[in-house]
C-alpha atoms as a PDB file:
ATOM      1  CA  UNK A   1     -22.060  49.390  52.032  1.00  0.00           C
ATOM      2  CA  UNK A   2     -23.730  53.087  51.814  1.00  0.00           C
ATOM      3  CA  UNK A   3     -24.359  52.232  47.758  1.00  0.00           C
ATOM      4  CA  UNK A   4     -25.053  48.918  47.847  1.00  0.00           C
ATOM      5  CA  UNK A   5     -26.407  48.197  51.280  1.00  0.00           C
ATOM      6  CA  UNK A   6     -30.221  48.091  52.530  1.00  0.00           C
ATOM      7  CA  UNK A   7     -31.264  51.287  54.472  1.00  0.00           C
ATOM      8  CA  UNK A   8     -30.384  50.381  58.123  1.00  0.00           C
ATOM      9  CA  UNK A   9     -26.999  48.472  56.948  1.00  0.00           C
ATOM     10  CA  UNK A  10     -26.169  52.445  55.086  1.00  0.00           C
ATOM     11  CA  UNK A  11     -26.954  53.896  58.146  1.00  0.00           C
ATOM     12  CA  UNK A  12     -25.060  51.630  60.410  1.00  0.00           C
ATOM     13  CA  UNK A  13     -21.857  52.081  58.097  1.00  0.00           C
ATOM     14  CA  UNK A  14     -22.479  56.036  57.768  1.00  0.00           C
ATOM     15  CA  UNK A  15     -22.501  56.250  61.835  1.00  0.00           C
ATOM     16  CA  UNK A  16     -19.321  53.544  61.594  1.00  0.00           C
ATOM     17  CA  UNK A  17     -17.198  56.437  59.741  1.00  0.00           C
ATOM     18  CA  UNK A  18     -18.452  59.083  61.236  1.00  0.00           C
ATOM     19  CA  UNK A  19     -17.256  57.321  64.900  1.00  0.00           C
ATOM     20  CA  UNK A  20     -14.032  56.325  63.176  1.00  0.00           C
ATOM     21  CA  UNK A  21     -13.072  59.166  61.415  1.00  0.00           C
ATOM     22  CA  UNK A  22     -13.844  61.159  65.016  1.00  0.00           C
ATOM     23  CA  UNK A  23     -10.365  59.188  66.537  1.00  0.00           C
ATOM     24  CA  UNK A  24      -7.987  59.157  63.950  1.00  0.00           C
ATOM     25  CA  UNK A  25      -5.060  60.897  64.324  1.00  0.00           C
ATOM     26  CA  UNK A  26      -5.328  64.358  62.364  1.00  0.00           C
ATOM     27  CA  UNK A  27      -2.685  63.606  59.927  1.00  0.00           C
ATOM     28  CA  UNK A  28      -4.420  60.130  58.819  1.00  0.00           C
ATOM     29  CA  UNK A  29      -7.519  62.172  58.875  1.00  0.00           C
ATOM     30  CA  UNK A  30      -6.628  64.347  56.070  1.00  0.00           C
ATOM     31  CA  UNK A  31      -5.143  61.517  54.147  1.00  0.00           C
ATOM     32  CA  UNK A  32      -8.667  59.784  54.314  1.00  0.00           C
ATOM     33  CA  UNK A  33     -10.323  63.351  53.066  1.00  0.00           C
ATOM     34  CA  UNK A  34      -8.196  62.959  49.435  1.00  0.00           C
ATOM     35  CA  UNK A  35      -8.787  59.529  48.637  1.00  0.00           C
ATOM     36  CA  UNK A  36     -11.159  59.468  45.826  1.00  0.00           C
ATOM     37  CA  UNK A  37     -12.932  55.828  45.925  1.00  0.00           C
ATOM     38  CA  UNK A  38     -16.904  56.052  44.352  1.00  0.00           C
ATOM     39  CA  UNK A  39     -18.966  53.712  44.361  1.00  0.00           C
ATOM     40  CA  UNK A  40     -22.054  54.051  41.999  1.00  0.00           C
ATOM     41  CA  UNK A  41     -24.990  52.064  42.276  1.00  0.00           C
ATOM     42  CA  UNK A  42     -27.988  52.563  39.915  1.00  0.00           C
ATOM     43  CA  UNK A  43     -29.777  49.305  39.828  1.00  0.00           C
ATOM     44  CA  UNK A  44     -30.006  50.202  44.059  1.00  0.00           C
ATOM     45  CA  UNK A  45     -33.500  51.362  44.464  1.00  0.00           C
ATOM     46  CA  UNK A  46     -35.339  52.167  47.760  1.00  0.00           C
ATOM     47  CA  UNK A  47     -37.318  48.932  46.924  1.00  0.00           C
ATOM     48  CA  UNK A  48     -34.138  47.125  47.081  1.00  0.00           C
ATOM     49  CA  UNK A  49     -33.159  48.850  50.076  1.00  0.00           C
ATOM     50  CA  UNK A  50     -36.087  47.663  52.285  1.00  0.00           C
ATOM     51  CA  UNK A  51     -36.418  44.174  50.566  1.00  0.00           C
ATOM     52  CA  UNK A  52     -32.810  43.792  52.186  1.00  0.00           C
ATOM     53  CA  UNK A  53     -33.638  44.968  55.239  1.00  0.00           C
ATOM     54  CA  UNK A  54     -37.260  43.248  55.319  1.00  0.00           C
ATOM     55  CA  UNK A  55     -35.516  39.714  54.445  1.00  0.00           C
ATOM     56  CA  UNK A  56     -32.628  40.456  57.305  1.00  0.00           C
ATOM     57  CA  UNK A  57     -35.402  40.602  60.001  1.00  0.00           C
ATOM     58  CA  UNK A  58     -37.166  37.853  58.535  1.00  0.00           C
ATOM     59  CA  UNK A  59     -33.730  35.602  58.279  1.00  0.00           C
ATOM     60  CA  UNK A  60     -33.068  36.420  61.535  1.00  0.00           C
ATOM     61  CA  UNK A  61     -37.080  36.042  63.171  1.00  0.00           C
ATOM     62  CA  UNK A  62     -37.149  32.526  60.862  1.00  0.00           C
ATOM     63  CA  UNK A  63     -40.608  33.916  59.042  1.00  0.00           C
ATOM     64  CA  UNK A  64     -41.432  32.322  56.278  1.00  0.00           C
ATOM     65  CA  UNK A  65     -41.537  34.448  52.957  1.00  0.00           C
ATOM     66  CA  UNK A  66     -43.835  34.532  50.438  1.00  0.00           C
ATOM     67  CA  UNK A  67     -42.515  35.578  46.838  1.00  0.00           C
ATOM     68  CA  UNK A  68     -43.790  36.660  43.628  1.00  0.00           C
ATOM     69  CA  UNK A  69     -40.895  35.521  41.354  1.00  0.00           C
ATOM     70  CA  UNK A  70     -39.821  36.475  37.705  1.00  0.00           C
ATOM     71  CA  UNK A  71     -36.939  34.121  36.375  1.00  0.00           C
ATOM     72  CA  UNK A  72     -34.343  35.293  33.647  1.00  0.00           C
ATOM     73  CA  UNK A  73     -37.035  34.893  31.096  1.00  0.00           C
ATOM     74  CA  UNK A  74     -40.007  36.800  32.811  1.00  0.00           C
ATOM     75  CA  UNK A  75     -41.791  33.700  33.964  1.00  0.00           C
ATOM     76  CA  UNK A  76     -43.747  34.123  37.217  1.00  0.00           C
ATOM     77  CA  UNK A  77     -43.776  31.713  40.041  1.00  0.00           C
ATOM     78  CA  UNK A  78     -44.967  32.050  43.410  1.00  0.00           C
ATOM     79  CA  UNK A  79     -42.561  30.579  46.113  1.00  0.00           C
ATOM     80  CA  UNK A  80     -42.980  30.139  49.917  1.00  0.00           C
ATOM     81  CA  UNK A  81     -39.195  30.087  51.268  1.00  0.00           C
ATOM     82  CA  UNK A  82     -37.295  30.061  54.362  1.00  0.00           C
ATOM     83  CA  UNK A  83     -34.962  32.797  54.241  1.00  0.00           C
ATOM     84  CA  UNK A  84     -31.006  31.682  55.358  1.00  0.00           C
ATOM     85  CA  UNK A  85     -29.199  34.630  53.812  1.00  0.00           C
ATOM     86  CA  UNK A  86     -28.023  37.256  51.704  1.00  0.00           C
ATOM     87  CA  UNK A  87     -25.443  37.391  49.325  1.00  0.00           C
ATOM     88  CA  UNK A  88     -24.105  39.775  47.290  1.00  0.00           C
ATOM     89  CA  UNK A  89     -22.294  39.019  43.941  1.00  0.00           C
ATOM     90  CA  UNK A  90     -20.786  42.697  42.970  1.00  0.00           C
ATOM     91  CA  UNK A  91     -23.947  43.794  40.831  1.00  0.00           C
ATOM     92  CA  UNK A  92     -26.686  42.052  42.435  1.00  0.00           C
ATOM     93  CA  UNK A  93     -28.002  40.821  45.862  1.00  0.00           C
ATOM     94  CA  UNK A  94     -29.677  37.089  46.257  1.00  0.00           C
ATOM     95  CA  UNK A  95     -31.770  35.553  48.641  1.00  0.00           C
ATOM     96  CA  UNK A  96     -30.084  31.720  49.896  1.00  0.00           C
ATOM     97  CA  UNK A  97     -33.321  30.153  51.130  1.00  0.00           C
ATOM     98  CA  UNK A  98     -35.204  26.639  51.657  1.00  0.00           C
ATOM     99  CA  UNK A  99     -37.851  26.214  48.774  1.00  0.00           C
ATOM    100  CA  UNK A 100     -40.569  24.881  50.173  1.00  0.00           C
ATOM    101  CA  UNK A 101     -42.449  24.018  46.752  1.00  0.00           C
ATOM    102  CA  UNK A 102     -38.838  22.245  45.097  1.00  0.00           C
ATOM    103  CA  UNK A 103     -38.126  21.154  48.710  1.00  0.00           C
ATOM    104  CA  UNK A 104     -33.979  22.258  47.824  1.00  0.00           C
ATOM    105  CA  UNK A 105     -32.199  24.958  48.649  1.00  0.00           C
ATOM    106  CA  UNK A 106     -32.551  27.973  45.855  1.00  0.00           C
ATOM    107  CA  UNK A 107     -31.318  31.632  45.626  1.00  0.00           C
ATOM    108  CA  UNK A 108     -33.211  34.139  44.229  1.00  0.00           C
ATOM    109  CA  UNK A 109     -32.698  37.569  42.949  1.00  0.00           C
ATOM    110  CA  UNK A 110     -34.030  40.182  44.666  1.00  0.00           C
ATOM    111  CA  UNK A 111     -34.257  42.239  41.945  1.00  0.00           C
ATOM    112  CA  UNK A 112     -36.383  39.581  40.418  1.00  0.00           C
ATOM    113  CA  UNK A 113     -39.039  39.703  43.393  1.00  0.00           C
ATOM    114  CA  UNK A 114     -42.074  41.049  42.555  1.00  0.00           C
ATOM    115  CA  UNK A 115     -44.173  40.996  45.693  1.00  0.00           C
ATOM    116  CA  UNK A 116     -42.847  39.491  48.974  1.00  0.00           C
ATOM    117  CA  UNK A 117     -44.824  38.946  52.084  1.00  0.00           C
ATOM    118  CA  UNK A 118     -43.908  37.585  55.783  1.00  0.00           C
ATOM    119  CA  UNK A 119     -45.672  34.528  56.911  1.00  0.00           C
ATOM    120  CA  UNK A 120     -45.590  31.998  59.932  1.00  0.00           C
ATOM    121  CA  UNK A 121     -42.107  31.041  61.724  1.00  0.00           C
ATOM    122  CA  UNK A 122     -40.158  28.195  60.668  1.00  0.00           C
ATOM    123  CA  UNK A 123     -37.938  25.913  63.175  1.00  0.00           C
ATOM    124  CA  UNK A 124     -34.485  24.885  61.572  1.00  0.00           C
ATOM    125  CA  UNK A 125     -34.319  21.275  60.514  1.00  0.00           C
ATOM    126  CA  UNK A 126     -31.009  19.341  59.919  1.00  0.00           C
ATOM    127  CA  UNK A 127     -30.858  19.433  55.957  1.00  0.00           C
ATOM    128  CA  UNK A 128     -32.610  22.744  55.210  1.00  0.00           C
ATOM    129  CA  UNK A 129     -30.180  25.109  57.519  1.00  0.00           C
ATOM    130  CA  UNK A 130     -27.390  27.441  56.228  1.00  0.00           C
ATOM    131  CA  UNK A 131     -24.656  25.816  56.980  1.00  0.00           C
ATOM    132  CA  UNK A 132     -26.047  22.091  55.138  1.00  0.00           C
ATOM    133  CA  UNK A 133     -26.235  24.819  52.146  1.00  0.00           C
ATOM    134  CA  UNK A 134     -22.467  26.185  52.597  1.00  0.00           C
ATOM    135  CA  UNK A 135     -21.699  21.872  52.960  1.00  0.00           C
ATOM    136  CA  UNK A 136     -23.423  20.761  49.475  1.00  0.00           C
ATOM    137  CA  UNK A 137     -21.984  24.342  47.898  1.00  0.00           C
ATOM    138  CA  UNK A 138     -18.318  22.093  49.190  1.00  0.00           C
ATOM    139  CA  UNK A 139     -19.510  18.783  47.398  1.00  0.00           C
ATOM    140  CA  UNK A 140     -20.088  20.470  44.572  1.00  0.00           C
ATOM    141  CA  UNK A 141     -16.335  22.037  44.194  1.00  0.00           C
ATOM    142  CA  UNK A 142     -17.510  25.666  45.624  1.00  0.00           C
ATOM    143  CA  UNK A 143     -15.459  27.117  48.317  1.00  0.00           C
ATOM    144  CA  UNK A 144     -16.165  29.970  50.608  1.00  0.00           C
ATOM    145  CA  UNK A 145     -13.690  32.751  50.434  1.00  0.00           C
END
């Protein structure tokens, strides 16, 4: 979470360990010190960082974002979305949201988001909420882990 996390989710798991590793017993305590587990992440920018943290608010306020997308190919579209989550596939993060413009759900990477700005709030509708995503992910043969 410290490498590939936005800034307050670092900080949250930084003060996690240090409250943790404050109770354990002293013997577990140096066994924790040796292991060697690294996690580098170079495509993890500061931009990336607050886009995380900016869409978290925004998921959980229901504002409306406005993006400046570039697809694989470069092509630029401009999007207004409903935010309904974050995931992370190992490299990259995406954004699960509501298209407005294809009126479907889409994910986007964030990587891939040139400009993104918060607009008005949004009141969940049956059909366009997280879990109706998570339910046509099912029909489709996806299953959550």
């Amino acid at each position: 979470v410290r490498a590939w996390g936005g800034a307050s989710m670092a900080k949250a798991a930084e003060e996690a360990l240090i409250k943790i590793a404050a109770v354990l017993p002293e013997a577990i305590s140096r066994q924790t010190e040796r292991i060697e587990i690294h996690s580098i992440a170079p495509g993890m920018t500061e931009a990336v960082r607050e886009r995380i943290d900016a869409i978290e608010r925004a998921t959980e306020m229901r504002l409306r974002l406005a993006l400046d997308y570039a697809d694989a190919e470069g092509a630029r579209t401009e999007r207004v979305v409903r935010p309904l989550g974050l995931w992370f596939w190992g490299r990259v993060w995406t954004l699960v949201a509501w298209c407005e413009l294809r009126e479907d759900f889409r994910m986007f990477r964030l990587d891939r988001i040139a400009a993104m700005t918060q607009g008005e709030r949004f009141r969940q509708e049956p059909g366009r909420m997280l879990q109706d995503f998570y339910r046509m992910m099912e029909e489709r043969g996806y299953r959550q882990p």
